[in-house]
C-alpha atoms as a PDB file:
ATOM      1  CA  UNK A   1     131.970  91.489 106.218  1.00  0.00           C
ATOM      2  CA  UNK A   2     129.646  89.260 108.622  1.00  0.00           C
ATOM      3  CA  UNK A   3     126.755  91.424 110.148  1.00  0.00           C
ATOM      4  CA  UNK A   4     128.047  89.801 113.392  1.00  0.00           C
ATOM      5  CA  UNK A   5     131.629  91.026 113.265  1.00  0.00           C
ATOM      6  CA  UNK A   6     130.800  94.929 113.806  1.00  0.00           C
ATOM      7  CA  UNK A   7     127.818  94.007 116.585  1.00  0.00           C
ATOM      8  CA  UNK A   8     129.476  95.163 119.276  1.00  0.00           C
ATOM      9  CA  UNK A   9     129.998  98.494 117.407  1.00  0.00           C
ATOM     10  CA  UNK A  10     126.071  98.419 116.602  1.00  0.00           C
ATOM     11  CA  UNK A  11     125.357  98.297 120.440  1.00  0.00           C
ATOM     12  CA  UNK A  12     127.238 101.061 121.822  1.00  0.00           C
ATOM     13  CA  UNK A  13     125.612 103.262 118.662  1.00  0.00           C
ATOM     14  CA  UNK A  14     122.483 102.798 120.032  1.00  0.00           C
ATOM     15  CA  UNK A  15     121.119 106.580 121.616  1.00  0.00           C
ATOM     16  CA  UNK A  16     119.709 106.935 124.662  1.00  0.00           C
ATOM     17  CA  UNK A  17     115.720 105.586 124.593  1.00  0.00           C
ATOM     18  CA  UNK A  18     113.279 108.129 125.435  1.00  0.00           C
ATOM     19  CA  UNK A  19     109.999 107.308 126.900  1.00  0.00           C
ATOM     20  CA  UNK A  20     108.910 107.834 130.711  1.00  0.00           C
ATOM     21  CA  UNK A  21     110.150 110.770 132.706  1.00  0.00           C
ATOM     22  CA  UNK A  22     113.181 110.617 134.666  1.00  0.00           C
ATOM     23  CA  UNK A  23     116.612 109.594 133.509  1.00  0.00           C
ATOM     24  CA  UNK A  24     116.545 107.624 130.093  1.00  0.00           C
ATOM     25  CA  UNK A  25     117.827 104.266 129.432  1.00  0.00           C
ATOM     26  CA  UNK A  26     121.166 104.036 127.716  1.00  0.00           C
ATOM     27  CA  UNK A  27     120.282 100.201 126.464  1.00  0.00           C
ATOM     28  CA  UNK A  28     117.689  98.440 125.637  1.00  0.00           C
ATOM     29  CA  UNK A  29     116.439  95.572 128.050  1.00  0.00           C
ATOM     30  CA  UNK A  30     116.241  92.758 125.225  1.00  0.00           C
ATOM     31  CA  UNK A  31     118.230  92.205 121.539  1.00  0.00           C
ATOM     32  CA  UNK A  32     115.853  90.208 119.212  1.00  0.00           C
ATOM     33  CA  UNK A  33     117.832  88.722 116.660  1.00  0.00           C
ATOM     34  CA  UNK A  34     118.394  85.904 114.355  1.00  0.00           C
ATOM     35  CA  UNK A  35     120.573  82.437 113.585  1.00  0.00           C
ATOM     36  CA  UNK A  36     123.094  84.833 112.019  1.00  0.00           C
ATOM     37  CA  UNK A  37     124.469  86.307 115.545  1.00  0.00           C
ATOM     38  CA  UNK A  38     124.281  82.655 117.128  1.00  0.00           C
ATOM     39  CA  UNK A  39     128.097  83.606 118.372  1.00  0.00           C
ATOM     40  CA  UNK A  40     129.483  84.010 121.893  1.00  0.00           C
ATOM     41  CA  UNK A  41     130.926  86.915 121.273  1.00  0.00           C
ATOM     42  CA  UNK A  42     127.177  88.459 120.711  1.00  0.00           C
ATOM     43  CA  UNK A  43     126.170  86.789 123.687  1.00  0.00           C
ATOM     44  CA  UNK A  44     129.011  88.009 125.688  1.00  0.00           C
ATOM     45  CA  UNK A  45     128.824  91.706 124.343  1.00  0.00           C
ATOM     46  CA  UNK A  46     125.150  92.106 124.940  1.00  0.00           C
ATOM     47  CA  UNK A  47     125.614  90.911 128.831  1.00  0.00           C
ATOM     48  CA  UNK A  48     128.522  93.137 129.517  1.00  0.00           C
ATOM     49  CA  UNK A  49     126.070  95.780 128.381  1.00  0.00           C
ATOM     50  CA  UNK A  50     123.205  94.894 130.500  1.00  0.00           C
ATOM     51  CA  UNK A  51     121.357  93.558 127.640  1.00  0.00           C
ATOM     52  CA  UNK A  52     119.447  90.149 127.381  1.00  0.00           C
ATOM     53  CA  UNK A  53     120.260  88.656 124.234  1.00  0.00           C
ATOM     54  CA  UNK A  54     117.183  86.308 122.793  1.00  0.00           C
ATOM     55  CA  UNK A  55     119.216  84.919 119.780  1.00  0.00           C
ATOM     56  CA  UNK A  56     117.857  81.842 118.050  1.00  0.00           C
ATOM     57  CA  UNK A  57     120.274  79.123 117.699  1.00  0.00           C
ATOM     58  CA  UNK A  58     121.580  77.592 114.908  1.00  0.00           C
ATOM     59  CA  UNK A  59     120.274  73.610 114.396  1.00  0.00           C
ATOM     60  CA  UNK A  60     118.405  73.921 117.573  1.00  0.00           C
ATOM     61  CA  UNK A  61     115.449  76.356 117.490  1.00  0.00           C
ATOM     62  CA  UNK A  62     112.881  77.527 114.795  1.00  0.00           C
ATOM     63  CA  UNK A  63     112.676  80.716 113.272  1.00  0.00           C
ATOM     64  CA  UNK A  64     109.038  80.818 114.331  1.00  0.00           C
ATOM     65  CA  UNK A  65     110.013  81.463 117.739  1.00  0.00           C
ATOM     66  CA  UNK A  66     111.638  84.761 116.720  1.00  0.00           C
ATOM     67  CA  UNK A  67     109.694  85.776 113.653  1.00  0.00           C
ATOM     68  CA  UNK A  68     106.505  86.892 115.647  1.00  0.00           C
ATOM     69  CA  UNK A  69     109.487  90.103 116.368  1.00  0.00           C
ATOM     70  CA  UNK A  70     111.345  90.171 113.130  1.00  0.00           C
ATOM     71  CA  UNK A  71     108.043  90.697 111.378  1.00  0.00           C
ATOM     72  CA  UNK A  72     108.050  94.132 112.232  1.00  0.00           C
ATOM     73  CA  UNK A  73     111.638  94.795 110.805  1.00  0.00           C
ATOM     74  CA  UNK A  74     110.805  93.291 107.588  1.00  0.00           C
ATOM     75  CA  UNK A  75     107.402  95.019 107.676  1.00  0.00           C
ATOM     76  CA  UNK A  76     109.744  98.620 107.853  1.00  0.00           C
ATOM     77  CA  UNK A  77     111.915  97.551 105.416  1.00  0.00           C
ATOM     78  CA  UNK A  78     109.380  96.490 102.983  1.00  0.00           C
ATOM     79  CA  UNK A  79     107.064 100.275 103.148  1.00  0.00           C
ATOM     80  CA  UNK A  80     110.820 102.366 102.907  1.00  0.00           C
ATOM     81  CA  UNK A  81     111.460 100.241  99.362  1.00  0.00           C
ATOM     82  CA  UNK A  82     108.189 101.502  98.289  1.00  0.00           C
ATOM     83  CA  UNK A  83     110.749 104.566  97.564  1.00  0.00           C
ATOM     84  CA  UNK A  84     112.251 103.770  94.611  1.00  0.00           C
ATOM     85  CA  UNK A  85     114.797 106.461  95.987  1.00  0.00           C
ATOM     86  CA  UNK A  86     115.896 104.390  98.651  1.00  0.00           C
ATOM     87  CA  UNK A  87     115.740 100.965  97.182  1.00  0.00           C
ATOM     88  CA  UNK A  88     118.027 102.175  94.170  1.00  0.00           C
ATOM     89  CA  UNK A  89     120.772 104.325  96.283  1.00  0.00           C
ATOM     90  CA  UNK A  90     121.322 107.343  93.836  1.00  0.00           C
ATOM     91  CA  UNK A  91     122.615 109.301  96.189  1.00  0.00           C
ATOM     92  CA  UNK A  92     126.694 109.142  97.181  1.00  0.00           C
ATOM     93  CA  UNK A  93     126.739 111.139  99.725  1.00  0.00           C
ATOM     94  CA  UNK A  94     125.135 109.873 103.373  1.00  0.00           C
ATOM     95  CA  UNK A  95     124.195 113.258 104.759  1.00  0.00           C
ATOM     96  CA  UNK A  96     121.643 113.160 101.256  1.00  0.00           C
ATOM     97  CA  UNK A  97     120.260 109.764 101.566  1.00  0.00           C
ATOM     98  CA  UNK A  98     120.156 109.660 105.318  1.00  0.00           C
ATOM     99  CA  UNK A  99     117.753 113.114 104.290  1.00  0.00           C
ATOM    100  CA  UNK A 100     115.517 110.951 101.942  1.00  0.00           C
ATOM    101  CA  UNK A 101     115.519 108.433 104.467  1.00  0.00           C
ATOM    102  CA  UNK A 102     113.996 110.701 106.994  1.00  0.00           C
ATOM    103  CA  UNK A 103     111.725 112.052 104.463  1.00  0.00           C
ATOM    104  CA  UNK A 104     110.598 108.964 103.684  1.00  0.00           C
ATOM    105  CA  UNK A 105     110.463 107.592 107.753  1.00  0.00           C
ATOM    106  CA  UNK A 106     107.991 111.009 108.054  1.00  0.00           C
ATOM    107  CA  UNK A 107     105.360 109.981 105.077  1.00  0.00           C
ATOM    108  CA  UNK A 108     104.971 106.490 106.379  1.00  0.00           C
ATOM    109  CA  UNK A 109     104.530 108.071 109.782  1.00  0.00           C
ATOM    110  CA  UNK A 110     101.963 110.939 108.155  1.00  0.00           C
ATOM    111  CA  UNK A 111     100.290 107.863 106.285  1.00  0.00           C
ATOM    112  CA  UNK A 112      99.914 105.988 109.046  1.00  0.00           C
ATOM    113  CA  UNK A 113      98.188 108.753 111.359  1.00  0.00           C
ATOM    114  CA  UNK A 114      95.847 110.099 108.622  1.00  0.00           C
ATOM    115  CA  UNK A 115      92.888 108.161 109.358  1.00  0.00           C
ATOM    116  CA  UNK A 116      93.023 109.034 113.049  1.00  0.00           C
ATOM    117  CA  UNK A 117      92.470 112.715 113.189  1.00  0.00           C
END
């Protein structure tokens, strides 16, 4: 299946975001995302939801526009396949790998904050 046929199912999964005091956003203010969601129906779901979609276009912009964001995605991506765990999904049940995942989330995080205290 297309990544942008279940989008609109990927927005409203999105939990509340925590952050200042008083009542959290439900949505994010922006969607950062590639050529692959160039679609109205993208467009169209993310401003029903309040959302400001900054999709590159197909045949019309550069991915360098975009990539100073998607950077960070592929950046994530690339320390969680340092687990050989994750990369090779041994694991058939998601309550198990979704565990190792978190595991794994929490040692980058520990890794990351070890120099600073």
């Amino acid at each position: 299946m297309h990544d942008s046929v279940p989008f609109e199912q990927m927005l409203d999964a999105i939990p509340a975001i925590r952050g200042k005091r008083g009542r959290p956003r439900r949505r994010p203010r922006k969607l950062h995302a590639d050529k692959a969601y160039d679609h109205r129906r993208c467009r169209r779901a993310c401003r029903q939801r309040g959302i400001t979609p900054r999709i590159a276009r197909r045949g019309v912009e550069t991915s360098e526009r975009l990539g100073r964001y998607r950077w960070v995605i592929e950046r994530t991506f690339a320390w969680l396949n340092r687990f050989r765990r994750l990369t090779i999904r041994y694991e058939r049940r998601i309550d198990i790998h979704s565990a190792f995942t978190s595991i794994a989330c929490s040692l980058i995080a520990l890794r990351a904050l070890e120099g600073r205290f």
